[in-house]
Protein backbone atom coordinates (compact mmCIF):
# COMPACT_ATOMS: atom_id res chain seq x y z
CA UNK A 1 74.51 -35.22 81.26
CA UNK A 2 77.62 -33.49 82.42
CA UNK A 3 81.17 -35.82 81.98
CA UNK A 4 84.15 -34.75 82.37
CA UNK A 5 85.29 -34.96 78.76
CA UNK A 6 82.36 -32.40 77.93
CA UNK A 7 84.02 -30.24 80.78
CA UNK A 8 87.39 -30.42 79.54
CA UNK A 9 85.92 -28.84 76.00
CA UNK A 10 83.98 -26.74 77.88
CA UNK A 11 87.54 -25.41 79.67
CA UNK A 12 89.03 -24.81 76.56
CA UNK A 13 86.95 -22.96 74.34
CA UNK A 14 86.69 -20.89 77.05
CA UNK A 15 90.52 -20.26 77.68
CA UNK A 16 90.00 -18.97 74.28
CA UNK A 17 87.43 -16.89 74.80
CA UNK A 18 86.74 -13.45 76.76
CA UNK A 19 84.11 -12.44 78.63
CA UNK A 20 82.44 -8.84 79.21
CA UNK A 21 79.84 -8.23 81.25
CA UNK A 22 77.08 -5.70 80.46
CA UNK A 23 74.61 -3.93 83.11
CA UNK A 24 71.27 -2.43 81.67
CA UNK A 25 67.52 -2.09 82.87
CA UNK A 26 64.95 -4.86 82.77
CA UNK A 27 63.02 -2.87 80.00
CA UNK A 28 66.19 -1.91 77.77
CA UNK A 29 67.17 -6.27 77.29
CA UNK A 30 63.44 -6.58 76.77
CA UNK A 31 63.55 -4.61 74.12
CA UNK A 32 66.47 -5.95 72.85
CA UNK A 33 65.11 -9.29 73.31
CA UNK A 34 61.87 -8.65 71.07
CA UNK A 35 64.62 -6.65 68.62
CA UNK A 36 66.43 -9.79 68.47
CA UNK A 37 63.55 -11.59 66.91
CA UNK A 38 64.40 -15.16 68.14
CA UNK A 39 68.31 -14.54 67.86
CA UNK A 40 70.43 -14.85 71.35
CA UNK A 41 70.80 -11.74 72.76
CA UNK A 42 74.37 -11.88 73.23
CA UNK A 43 74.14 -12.65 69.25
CA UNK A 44 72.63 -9.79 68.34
CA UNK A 45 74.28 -7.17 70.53
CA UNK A 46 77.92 -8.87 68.74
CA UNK A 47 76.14 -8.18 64.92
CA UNK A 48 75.17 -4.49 66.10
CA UNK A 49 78.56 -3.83 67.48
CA UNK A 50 80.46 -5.73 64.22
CA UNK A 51 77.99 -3.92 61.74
CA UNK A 52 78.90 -0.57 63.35
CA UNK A 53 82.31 -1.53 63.47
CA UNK A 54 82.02 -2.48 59.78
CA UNK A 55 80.58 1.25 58.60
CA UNK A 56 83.11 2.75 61.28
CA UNK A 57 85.83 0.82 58.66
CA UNK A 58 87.60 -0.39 62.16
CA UNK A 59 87.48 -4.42 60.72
C-alpha cells in the first residue's frame, strides 16, 4: 500500500539521487540481463562502470 509517509521517503531519497537514462536494443539488455545472473540490471551496469573506473584509478 502506498501512504503518504512512504511517498515523502520516496521524495527524498530521490532529491538525492540522479537519474540517467540509457537507450540500447532488446537483445543487448537481454544479454545483460542473463550476464547479470539474478542481479538488477541497473546493479550490474553501476559494478561494471565502478570496476572500470577502479582499474582506470579515477575513484
Amino acid at each position: 500500500m502506498y501512504n503518504e509517509k512512504k511517498k515523502i521517503s520516496n521524495e527524498r531519497y530521490l532529491a538525492k539521487m540522479k537519474t540517467l537514462t540509457i537507450r540500447m536494443r532488446p537483445e543487448e539488455h537481454e544479454a545483460i540481463k542473463q550476464a547479470a545472473n539474478g542481479q538488477s540490471v541497473q546493479g550490474y551496469i553501476l559494478q561494471a562502470v565502478r570496476e572500470r573506473m577502479e582499474r582506470e584509478g579515477r575513484i
